[in-house]
N, C-alpha and C. Protein backbone atom coordinates (compact mmCIF):
# COMPACT_ATOMS: atom_id res chain seq x y z
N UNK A 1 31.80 37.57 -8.94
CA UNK A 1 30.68 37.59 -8.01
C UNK A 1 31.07 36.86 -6.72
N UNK A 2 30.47 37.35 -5.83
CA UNK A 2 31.03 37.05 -3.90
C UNK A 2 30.32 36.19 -4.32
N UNK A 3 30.56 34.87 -3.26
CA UNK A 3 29.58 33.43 -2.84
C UNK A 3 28.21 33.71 -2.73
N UNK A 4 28.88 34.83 -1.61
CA UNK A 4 26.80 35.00 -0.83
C UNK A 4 25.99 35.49 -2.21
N UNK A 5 26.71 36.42 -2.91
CA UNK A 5 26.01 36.59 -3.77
C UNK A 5 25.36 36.09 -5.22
N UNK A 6 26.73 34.59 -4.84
CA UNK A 6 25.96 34.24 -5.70
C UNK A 6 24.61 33.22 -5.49
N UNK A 7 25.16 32.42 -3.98
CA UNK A 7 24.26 32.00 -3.53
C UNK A 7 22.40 32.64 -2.90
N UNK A 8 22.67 33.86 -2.97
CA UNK A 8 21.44 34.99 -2.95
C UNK A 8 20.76 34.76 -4.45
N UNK A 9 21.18 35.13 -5.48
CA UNK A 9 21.08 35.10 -6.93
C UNK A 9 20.04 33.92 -7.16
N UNK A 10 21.05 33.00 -6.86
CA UNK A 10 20.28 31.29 -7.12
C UNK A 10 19.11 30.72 -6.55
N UNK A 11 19.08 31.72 -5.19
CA UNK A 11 17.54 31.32 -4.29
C UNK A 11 16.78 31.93 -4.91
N UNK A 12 16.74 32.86 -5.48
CA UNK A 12 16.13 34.48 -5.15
C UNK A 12 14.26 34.03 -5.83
N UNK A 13 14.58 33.09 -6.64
CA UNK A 13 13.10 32.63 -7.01
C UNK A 13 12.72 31.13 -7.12
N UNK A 14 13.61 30.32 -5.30
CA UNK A 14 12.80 29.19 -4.98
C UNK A 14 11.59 29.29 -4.45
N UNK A 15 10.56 28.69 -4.50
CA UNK A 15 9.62 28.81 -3.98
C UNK A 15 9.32 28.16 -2.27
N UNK A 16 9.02 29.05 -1.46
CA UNK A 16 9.37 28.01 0.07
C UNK A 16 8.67 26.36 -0.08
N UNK A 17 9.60 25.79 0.44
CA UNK A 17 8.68 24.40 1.01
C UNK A 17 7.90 24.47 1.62
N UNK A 18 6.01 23.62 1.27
CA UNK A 18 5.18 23.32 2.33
C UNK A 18 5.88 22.67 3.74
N UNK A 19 5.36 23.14 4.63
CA UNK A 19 5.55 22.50 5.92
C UNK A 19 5.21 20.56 5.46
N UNK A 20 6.28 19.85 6.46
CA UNK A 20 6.53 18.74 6.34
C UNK A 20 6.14 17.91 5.44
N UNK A 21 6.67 18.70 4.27
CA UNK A 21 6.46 18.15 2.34
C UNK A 21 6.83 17.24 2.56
N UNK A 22 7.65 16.87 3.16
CA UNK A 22 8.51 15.61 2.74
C UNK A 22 7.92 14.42 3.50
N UNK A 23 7.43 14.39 4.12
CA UNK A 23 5.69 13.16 5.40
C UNK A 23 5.17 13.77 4.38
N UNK A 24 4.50 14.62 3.88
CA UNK A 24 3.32 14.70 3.19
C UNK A 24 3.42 13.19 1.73
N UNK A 25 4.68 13.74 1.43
CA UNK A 25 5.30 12.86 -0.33
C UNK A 25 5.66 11.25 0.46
N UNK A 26 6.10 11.36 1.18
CA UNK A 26 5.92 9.24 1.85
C UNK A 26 4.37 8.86 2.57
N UNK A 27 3.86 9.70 3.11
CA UNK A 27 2.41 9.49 3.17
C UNK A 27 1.46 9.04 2.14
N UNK A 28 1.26 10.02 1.54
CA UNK A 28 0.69 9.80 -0.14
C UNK A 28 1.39 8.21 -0.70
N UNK A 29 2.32 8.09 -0.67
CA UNK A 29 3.00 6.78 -1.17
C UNK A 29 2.72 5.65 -0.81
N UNK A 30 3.00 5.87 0.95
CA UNK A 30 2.18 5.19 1.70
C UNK A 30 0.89 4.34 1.68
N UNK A 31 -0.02 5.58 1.87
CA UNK A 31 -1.61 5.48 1.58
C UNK A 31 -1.87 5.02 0.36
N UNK A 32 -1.13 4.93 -1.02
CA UNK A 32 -1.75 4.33 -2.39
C UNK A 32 -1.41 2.83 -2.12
N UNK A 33 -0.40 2.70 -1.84
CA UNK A 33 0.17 1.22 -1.71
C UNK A 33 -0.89 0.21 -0.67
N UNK A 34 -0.84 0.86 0.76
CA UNK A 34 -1.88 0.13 1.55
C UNK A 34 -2.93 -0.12 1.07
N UNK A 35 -3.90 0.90 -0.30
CA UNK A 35 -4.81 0.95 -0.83
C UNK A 35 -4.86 -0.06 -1.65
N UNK A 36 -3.77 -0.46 -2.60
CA UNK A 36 -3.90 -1.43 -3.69
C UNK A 36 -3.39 -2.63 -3.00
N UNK A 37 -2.74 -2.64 -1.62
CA UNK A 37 -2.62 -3.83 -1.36
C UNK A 37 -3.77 -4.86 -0.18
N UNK A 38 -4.63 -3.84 0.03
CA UNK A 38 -5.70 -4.33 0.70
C UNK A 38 -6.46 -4.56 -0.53
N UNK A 39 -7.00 -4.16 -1.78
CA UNK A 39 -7.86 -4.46 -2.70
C UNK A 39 -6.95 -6.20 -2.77
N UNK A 40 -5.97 -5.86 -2.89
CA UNK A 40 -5.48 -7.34 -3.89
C UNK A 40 -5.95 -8.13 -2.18
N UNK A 41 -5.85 -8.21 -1.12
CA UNK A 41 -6.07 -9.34 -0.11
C UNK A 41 -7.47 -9.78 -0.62
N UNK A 42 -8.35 -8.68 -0.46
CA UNK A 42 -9.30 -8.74 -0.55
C UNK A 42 -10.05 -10.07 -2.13
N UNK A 43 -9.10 -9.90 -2.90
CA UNK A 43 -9.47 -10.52 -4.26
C UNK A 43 -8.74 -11.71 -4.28
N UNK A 44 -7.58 -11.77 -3.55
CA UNK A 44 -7.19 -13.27 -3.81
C UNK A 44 -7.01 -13.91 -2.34
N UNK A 45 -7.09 -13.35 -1.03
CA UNK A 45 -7.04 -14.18 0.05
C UNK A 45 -8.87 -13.87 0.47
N UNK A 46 -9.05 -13.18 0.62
CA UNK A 46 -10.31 -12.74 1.56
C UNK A 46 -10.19 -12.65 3.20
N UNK A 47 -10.74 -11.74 3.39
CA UNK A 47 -10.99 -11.86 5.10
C UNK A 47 -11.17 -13.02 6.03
N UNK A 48 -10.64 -12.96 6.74
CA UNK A 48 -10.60 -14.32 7.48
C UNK A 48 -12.24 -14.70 7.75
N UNK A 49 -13.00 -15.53 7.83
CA UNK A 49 -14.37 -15.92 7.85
C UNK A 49 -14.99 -15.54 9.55
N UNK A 50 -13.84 -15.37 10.63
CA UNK A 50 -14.36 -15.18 12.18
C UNK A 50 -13.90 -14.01 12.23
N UNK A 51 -13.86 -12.86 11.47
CA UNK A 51 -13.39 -11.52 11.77
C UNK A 51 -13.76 -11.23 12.62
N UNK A 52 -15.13 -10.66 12.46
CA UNK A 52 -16.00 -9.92 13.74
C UNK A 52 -15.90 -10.57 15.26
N UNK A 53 -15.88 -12.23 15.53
CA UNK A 53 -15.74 -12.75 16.27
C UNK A 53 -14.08 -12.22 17.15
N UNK A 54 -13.35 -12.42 16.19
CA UNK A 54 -11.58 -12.06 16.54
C UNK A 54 -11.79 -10.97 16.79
N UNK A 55 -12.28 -10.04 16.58
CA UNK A 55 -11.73 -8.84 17.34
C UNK A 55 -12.26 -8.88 18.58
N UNK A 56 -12.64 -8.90 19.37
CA UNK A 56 -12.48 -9.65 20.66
C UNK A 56 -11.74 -10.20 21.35
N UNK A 57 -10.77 -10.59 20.77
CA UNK A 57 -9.71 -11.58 21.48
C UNK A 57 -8.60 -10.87 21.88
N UNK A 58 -7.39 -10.81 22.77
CA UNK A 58 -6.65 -9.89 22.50
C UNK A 58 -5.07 -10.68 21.79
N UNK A 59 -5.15 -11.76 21.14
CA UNK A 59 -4.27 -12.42 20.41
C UNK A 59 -4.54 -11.46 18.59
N UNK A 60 -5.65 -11.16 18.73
CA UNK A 60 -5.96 -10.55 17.46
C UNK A 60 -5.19 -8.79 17.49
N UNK A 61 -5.63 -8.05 18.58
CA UNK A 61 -4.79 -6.90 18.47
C UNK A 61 -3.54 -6.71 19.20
N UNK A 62 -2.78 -7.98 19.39
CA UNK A 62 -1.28 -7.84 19.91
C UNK A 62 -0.92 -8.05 18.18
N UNK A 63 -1.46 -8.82 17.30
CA UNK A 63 -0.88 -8.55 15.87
C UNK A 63 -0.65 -7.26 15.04
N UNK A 64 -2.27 -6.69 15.17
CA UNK A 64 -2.19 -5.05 15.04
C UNK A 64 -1.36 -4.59 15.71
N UNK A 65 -0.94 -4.38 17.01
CA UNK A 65 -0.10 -3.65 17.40
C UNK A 65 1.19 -3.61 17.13
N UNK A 66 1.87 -4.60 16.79
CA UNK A 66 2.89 -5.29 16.69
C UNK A 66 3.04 -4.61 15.04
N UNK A 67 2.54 -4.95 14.17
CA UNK A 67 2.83 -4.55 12.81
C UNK A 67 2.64 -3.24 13.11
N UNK A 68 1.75 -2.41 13.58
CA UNK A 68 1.11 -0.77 13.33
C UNK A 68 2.84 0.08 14.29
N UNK A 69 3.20 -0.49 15.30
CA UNK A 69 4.02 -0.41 15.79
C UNK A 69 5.49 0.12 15.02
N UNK A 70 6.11 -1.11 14.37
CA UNK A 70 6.39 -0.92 13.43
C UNK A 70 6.60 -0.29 12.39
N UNK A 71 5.58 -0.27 12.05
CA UNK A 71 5.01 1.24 11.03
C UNK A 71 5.48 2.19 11.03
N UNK A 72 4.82 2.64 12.49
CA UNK A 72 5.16 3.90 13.01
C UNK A 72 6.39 4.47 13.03
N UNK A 73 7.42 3.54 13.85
CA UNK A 73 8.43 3.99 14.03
C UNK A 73 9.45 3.79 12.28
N UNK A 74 8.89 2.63 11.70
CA UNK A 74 9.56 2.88 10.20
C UNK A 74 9.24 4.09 9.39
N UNK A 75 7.75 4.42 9.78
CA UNK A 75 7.64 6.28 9.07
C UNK A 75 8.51 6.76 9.37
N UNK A 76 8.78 7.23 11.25
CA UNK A 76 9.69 8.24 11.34
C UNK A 76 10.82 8.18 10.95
N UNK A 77 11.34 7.27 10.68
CA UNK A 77 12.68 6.58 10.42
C UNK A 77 13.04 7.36 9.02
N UNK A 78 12.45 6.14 7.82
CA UNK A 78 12.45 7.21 6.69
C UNK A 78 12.13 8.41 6.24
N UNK A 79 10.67 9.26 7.04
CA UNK A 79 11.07 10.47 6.80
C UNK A 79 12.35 11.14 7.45
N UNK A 80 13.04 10.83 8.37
CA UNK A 80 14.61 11.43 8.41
C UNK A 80 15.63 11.11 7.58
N UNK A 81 15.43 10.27 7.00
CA UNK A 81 16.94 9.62 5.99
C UNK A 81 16.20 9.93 4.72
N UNK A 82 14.78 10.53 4.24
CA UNK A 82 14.80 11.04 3.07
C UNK A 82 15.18 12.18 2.80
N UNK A 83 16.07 12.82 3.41
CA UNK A 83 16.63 14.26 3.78
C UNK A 83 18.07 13.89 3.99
N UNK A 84 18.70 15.27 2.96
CA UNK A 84 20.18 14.48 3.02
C UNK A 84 20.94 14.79 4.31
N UNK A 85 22.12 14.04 4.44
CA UNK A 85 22.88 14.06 5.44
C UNK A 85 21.90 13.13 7.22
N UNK A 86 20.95 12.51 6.41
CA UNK A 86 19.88 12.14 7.44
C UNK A 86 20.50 11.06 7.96
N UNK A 87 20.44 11.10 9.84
CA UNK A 87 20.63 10.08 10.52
C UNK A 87 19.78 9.01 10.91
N UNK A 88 20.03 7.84 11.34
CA UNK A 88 18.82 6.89 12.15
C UNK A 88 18.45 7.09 13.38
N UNK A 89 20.06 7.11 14.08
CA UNK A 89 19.97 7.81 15.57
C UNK A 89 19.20 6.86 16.24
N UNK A 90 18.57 7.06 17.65
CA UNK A 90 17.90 6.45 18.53
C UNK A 90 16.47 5.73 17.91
N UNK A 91 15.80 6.77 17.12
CA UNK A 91 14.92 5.88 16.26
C UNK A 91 15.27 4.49 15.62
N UNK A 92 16.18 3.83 15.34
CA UNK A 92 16.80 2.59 14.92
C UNK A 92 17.09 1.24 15.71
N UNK A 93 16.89 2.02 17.34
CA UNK A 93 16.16 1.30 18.71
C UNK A 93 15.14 0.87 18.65
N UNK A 94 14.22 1.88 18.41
CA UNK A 94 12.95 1.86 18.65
C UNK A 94 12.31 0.90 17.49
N UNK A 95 12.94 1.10 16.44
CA UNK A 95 12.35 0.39 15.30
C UNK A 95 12.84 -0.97 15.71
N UNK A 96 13.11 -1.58 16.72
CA UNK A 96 13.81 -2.80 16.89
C UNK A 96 12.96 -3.64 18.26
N UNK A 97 12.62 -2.25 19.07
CA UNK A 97 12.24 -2.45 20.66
C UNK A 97 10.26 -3.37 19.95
N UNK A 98 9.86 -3.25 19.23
CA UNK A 98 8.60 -4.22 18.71
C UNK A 98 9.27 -5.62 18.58
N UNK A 99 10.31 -5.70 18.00
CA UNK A 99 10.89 -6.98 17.50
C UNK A 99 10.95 -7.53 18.82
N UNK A 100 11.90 -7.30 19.94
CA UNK A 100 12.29 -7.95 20.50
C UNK A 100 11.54 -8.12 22.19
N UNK A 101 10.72 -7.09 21.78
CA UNK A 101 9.15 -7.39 22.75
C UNK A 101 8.70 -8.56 22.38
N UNK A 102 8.34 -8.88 21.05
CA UNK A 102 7.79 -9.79 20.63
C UNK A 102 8.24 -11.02 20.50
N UNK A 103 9.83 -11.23 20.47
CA UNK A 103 10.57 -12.27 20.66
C UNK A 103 10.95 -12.66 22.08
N UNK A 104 10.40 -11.81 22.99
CA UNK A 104 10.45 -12.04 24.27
C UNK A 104 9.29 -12.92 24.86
N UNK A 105 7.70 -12.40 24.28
CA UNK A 105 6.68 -12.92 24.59
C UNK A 105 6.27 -14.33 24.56
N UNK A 106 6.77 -14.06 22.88
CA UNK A 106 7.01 -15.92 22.07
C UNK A 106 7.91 -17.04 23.25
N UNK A 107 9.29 -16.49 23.11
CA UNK A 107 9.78 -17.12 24.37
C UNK A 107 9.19 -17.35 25.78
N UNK A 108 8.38 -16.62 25.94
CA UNK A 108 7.77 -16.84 27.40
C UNK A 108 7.13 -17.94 27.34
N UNK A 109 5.51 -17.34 26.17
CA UNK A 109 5.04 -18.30 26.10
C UNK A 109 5.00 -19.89 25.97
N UNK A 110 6.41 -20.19 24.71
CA UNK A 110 6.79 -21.39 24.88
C UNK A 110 7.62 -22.14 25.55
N UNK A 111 8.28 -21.00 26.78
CA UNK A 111 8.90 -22.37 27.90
C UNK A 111 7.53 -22.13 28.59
N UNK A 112 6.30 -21.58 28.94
CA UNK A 112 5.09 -22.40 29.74
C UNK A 112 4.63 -23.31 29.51
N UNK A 113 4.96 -23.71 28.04
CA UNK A 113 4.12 -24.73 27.37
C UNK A 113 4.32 -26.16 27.06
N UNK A 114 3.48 -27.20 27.17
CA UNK A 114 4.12 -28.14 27.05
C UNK A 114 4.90 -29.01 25.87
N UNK A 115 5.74 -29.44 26.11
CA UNK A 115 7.15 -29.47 25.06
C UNK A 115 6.02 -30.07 23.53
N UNK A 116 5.20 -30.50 23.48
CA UNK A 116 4.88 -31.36 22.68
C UNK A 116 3.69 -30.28 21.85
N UNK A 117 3.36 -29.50 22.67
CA UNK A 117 2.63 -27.72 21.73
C UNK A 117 3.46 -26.87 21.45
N UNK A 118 4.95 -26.96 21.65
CA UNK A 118 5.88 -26.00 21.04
C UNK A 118 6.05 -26.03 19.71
N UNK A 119 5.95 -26.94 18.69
CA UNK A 119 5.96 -27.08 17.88
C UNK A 119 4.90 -26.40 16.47
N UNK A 120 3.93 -27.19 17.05
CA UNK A 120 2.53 -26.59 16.52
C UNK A 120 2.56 -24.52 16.98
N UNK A 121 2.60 -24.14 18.04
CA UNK A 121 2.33 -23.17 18.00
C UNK A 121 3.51 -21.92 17.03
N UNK A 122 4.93 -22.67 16.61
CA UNK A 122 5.53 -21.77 15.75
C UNK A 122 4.95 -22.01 14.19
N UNK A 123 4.61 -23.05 14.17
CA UNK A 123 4.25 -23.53 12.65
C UNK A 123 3.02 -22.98 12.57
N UNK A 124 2.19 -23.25 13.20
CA UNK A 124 0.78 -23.28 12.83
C UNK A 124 0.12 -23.69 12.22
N UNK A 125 -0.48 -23.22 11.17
CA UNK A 125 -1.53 -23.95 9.95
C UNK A 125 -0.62 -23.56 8.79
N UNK A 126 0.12 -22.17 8.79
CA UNK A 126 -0.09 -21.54 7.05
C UNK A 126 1.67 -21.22 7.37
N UNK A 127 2.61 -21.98 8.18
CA UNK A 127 4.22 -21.26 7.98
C UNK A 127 4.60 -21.43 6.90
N UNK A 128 4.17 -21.93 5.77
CA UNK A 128 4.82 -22.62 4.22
C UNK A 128 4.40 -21.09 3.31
N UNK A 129 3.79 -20.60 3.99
CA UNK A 129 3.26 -19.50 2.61
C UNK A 129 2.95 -18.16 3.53
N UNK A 130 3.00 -17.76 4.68
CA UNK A 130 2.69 -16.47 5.74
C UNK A 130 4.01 -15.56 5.23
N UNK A 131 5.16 -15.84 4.93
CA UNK A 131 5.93 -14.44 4.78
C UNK A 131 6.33 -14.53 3.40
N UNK A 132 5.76 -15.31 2.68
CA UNK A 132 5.35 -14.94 1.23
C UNK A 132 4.19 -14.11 0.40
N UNK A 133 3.26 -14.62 1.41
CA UNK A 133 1.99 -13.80 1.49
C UNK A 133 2.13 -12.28 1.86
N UNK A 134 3.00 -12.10 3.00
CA UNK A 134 3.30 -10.82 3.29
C UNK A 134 4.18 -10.06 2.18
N UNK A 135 5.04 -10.65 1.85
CA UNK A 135 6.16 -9.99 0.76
C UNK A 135 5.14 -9.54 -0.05
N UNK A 136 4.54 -10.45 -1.03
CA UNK A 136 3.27 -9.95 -2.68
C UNK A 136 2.77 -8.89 -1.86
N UNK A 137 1.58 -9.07 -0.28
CA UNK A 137 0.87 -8.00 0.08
C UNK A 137 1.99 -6.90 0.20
N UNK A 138 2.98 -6.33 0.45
CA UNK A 138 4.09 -5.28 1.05
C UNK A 138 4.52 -4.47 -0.63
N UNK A 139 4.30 -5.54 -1.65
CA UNK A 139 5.29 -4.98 -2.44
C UNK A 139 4.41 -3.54 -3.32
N UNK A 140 3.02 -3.81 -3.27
CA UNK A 140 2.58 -2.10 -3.47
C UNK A 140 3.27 -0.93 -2.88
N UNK A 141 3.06 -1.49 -1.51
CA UNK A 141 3.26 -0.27 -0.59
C UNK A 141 5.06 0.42 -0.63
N UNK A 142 6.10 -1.07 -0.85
CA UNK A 142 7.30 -0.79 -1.26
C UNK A 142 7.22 0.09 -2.43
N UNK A 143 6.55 -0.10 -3.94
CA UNK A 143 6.78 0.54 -5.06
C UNK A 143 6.39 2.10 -4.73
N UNK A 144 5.16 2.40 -3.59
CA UNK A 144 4.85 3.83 -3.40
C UNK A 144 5.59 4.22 -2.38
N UNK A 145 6.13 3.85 -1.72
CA UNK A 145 7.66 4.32 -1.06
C UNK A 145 8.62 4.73 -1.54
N UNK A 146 8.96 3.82 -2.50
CA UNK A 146 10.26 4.57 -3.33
C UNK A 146 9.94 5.41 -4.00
N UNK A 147 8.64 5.39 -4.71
CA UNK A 147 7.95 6.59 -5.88
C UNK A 147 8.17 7.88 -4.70
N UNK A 148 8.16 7.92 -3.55
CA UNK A 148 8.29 9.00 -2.79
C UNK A 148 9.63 9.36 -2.67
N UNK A 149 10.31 8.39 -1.83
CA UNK A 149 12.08 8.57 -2.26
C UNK A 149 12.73 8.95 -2.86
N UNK A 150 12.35 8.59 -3.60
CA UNK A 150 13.01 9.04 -5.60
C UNK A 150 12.80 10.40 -5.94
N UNK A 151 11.92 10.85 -5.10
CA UNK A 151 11.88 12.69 -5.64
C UNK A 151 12.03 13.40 -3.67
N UNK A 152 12.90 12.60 -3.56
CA UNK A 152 13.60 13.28 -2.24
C UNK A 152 14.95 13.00 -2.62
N UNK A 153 15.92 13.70 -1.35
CA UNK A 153 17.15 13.29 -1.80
C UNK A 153 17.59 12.21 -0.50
N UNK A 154 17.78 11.42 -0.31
CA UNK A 154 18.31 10.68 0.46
C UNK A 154 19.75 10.30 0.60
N UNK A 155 20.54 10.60 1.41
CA UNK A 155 22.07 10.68 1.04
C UNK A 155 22.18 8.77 1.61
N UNK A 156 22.05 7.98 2.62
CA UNK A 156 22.25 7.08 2.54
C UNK A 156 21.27 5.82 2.33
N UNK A 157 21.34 5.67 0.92
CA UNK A 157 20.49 5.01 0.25
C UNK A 157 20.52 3.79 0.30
N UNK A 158 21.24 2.78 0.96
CA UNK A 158 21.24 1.74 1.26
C UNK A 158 20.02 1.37 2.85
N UNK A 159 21.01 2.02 3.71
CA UNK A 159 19.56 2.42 5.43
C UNK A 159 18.39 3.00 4.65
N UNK A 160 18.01 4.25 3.77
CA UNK A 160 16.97 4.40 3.69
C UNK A 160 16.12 3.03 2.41
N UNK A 161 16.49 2.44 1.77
CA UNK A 161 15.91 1.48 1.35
C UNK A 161 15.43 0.32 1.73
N UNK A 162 16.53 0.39 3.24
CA UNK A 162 16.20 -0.79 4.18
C UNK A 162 14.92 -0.64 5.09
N UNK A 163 14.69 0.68 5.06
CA UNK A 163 13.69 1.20 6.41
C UNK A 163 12.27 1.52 5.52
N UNK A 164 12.62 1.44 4.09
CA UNK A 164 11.25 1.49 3.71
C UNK A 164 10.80 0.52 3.29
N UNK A 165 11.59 -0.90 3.10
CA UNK A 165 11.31 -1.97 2.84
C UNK A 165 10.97 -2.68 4.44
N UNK A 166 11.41 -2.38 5.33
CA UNK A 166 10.51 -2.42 6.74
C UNK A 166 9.26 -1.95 6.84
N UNK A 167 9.32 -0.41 6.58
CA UNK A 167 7.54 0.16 7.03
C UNK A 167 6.79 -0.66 5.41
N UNK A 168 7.09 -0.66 4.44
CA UNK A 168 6.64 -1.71 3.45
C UNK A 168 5.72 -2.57 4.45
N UNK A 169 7.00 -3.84 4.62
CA UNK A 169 6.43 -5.08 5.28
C UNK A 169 5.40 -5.12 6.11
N UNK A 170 5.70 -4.13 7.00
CA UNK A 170 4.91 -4.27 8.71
C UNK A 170 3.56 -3.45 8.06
N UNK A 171 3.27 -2.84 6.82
CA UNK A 171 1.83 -2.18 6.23
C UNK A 171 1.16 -3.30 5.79
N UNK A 172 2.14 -4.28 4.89
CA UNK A 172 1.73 -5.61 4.27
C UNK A 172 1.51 -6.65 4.86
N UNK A 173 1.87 -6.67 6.36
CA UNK A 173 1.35 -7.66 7.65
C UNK A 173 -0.13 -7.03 7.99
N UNK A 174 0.20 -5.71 8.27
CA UNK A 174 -1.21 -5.24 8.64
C UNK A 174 -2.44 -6.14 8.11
N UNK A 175 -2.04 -5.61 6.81
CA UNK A 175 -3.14 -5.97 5.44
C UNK A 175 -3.68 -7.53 5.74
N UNK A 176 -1.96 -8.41 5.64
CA UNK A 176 -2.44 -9.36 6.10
C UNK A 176 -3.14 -9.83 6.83
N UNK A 177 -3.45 -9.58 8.40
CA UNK A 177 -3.41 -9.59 9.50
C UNK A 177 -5.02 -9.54 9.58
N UNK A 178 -5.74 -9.56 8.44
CA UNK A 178 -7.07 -9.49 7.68
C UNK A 178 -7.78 -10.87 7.58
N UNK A 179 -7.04 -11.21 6.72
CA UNK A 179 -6.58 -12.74 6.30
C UNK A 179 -6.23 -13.67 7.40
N UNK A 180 -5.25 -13.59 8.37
CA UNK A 180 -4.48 -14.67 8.88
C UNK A 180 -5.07 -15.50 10.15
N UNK A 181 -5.14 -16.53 10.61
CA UNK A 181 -6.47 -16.95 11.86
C UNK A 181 -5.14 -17.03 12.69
N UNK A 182 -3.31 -17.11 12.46
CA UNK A 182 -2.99 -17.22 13.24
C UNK A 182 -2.83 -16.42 14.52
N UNK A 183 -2.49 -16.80 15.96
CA UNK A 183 -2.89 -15.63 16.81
C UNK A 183 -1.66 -16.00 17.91
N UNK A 184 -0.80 -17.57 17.94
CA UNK A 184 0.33 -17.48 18.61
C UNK A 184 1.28 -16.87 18.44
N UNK A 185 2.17 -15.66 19.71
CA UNK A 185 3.06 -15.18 19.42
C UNK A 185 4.09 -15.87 19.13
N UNK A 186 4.61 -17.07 19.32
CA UNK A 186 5.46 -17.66 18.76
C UNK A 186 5.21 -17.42 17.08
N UNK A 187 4.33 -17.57 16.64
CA UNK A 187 4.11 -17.39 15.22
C UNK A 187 4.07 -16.51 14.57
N UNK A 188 3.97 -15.54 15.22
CA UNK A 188 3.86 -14.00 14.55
C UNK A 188 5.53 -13.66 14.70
N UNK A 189 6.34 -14.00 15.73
CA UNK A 189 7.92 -13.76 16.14
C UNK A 189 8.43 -14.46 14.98
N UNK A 190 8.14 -14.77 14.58
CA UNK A 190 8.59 -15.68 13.10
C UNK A 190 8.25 -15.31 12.04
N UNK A 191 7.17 -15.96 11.47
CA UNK A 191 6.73 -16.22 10.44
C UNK A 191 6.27 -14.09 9.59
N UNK A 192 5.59 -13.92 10.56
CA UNK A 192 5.73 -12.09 10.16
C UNK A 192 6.85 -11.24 10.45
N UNK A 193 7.45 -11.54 11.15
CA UNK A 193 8.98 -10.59 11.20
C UNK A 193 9.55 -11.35 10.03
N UNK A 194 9.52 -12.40 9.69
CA UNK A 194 10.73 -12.57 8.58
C UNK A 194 10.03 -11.77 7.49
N UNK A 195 8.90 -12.10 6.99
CA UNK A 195 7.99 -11.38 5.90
C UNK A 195 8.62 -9.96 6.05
N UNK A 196 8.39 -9.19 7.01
CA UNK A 196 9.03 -8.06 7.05
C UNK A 196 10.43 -7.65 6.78
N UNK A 197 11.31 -8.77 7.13
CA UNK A 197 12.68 -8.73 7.41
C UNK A 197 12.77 -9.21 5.99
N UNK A 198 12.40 -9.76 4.99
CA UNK A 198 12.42 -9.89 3.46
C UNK A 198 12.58 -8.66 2.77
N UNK A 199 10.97 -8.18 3.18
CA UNK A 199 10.99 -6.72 2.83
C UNK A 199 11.95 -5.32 2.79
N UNK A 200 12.65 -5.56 3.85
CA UNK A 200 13.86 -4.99 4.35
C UNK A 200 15.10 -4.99 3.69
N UNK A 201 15.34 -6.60 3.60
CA UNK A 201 16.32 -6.65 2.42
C UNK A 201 16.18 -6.40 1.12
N UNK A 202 14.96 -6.66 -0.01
CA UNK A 202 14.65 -6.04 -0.48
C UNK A 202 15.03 -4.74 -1.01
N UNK A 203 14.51 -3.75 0.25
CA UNK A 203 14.88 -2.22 0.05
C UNK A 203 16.16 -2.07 0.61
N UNK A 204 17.23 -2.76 1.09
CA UNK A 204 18.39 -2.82 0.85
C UNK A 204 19.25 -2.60 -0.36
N UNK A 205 18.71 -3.87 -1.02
CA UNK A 205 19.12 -4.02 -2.21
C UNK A 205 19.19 -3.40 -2.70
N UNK A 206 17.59 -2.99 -3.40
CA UNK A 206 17.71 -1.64 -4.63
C UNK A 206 17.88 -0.43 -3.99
N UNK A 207 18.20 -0.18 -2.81
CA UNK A 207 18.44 1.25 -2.26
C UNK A 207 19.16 2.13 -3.27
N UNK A 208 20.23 1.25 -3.42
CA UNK A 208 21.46 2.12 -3.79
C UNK A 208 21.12 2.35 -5.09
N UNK A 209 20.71 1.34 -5.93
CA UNK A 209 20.01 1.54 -7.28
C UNK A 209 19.21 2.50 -7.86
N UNK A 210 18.38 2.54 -7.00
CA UNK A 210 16.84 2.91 -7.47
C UNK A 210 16.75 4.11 -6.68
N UNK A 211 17.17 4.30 -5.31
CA UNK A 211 17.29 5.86 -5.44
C UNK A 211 18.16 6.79 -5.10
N UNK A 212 19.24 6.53 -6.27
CA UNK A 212 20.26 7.63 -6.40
C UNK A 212 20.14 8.76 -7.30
N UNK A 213 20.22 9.65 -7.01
CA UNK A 213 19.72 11.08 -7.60
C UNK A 213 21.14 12.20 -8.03
C-alpha cells in the first residue's frame, strides 16, 4: 500500500475537530478551578470587609488588571504549546511586559517616597503568608489545567507546564485579590508575582511528568 494511501485509509473515519476544541478543553479547566477556588476563599479567608468601598479606588483595579492581564496572555500562551510542535514566540514578551510594568511602577513609587515608608509599603500587613495564600488559592485552577493538557498533546512539556502554572497563579491572585486590603504596588511587585512565579515552577516541574502522552 502507497503512503497516501495509507494515510487516506487511517483518516477516512476521523471525526473533524470542533472549531477551537482545544480553548474550548483549557477553558472548561480553567472555569472549574476558578470556581472551586473562589468557593474555598470564600470559606476560609472571606472577602475583604471594605469591598464595596475599594472598588473605588484605583489601587484596587491596578491589582485586577495586573493579575487578569496575565491571565490573558498565559491563556494564549498555553493554548499554543498545547498543540504539538507549539511555539511561545512573541507571546512570551507579552506574558512578561505585566511583570515589568509593574516592577517599574513599584520602583517609581518608592524612590518618591520617603526612605522610612519604603519599607512598610513592600511588606505591608500580610508578606509572611500573601504568596502562600496565592499558591493553596491557584492550585485548583493548576489541577484543571493540566486535566486539560493531559488530553492534548503538548510537545514541550516543560514551557507548557510552566505557562499553566503562570495562568494558574495570576487566576489564584485574582481570587485572592478578594481577600487582600493590600493596594501598594511595591507589594503586589513582590509578594503576588512570586505567588505566581511559585506557581510557575510548580508547572515546570511536573510538566514533563504529568503531561507526557
Amino acid at each position: 500500500m502507497k503512503t497516501d494511501d495509507l494515510i487516506a485509509a487511517l483518516s477516512a473515519d476521523v471525526a473533524p475537530v470542533r472549531p477551537r476544541a482545544v480553548a474550548l478543553r483549557l477553558a472548561f479547566g480553567l472555569a472549574a478551578g476558578i470556581a472551586v477556588s473562589a468557593i474555598i476563599m470564600m470559606l476560609w479567608l472571606g472577602p475583604r470587609p471594605d469591598l464595596m468601598p475599594a472598588t473605588h479606588t484605583m489601587p484596587f483595579w491596578m491589582k485586577f488588571f495586573y493579575a487578569l492581564t496575565i491571565a490573558a496572555f498565559g491563556f494564549a500562551l498555553v493554548d499554543r504549546l498545547a498543540r504539538p510542535g507549539g511555539v511561545a514566540g512573541t507571546l512570551a514578551l507579552l506574558l512578561l511586559a505585566p511583570v515589568a510594568f509593574m516592577a517599574a511602577m513599584a520602583l517609581y513609587r518608592l524612590m518618591e517616597a520617603p526612605p522610612d515608608a519604603r519599607m512598610p509599603m513592600m511588606m505591608g500587613q500580610s508578606a509572611r503568608v500573601c504568596a502562600r495564600n496565592i499558591v493553596i488559592l491557584s492550585l485548583p485552577v493548576f489541577v484543571g489545567l493540566f486535566w486539560g493538557l493531559r488530553r492534548l498533546a503538548p510537545t514541550r512539556l516543560m514551557l507548557a507546564g510552566a505557562v499553566a502554572g503562570v495562568l494558574a497563579g495570576a487566576a489564584g491572585t485574582f481570587i485572592y485579590e478578594f481577600h487582600c486590603t493590600e493596594s501598594t504596588a511595591a507589594f503586589v511587585a513582590i509578594w503576588y508575582t512570586l505567588g505566581i512565579a511559585l506557581m510557575g515552577a510548580l508547572g515546570a516541574a511536573l510538566g514533563r511528568a504529568l503531561l507526557r502522552w
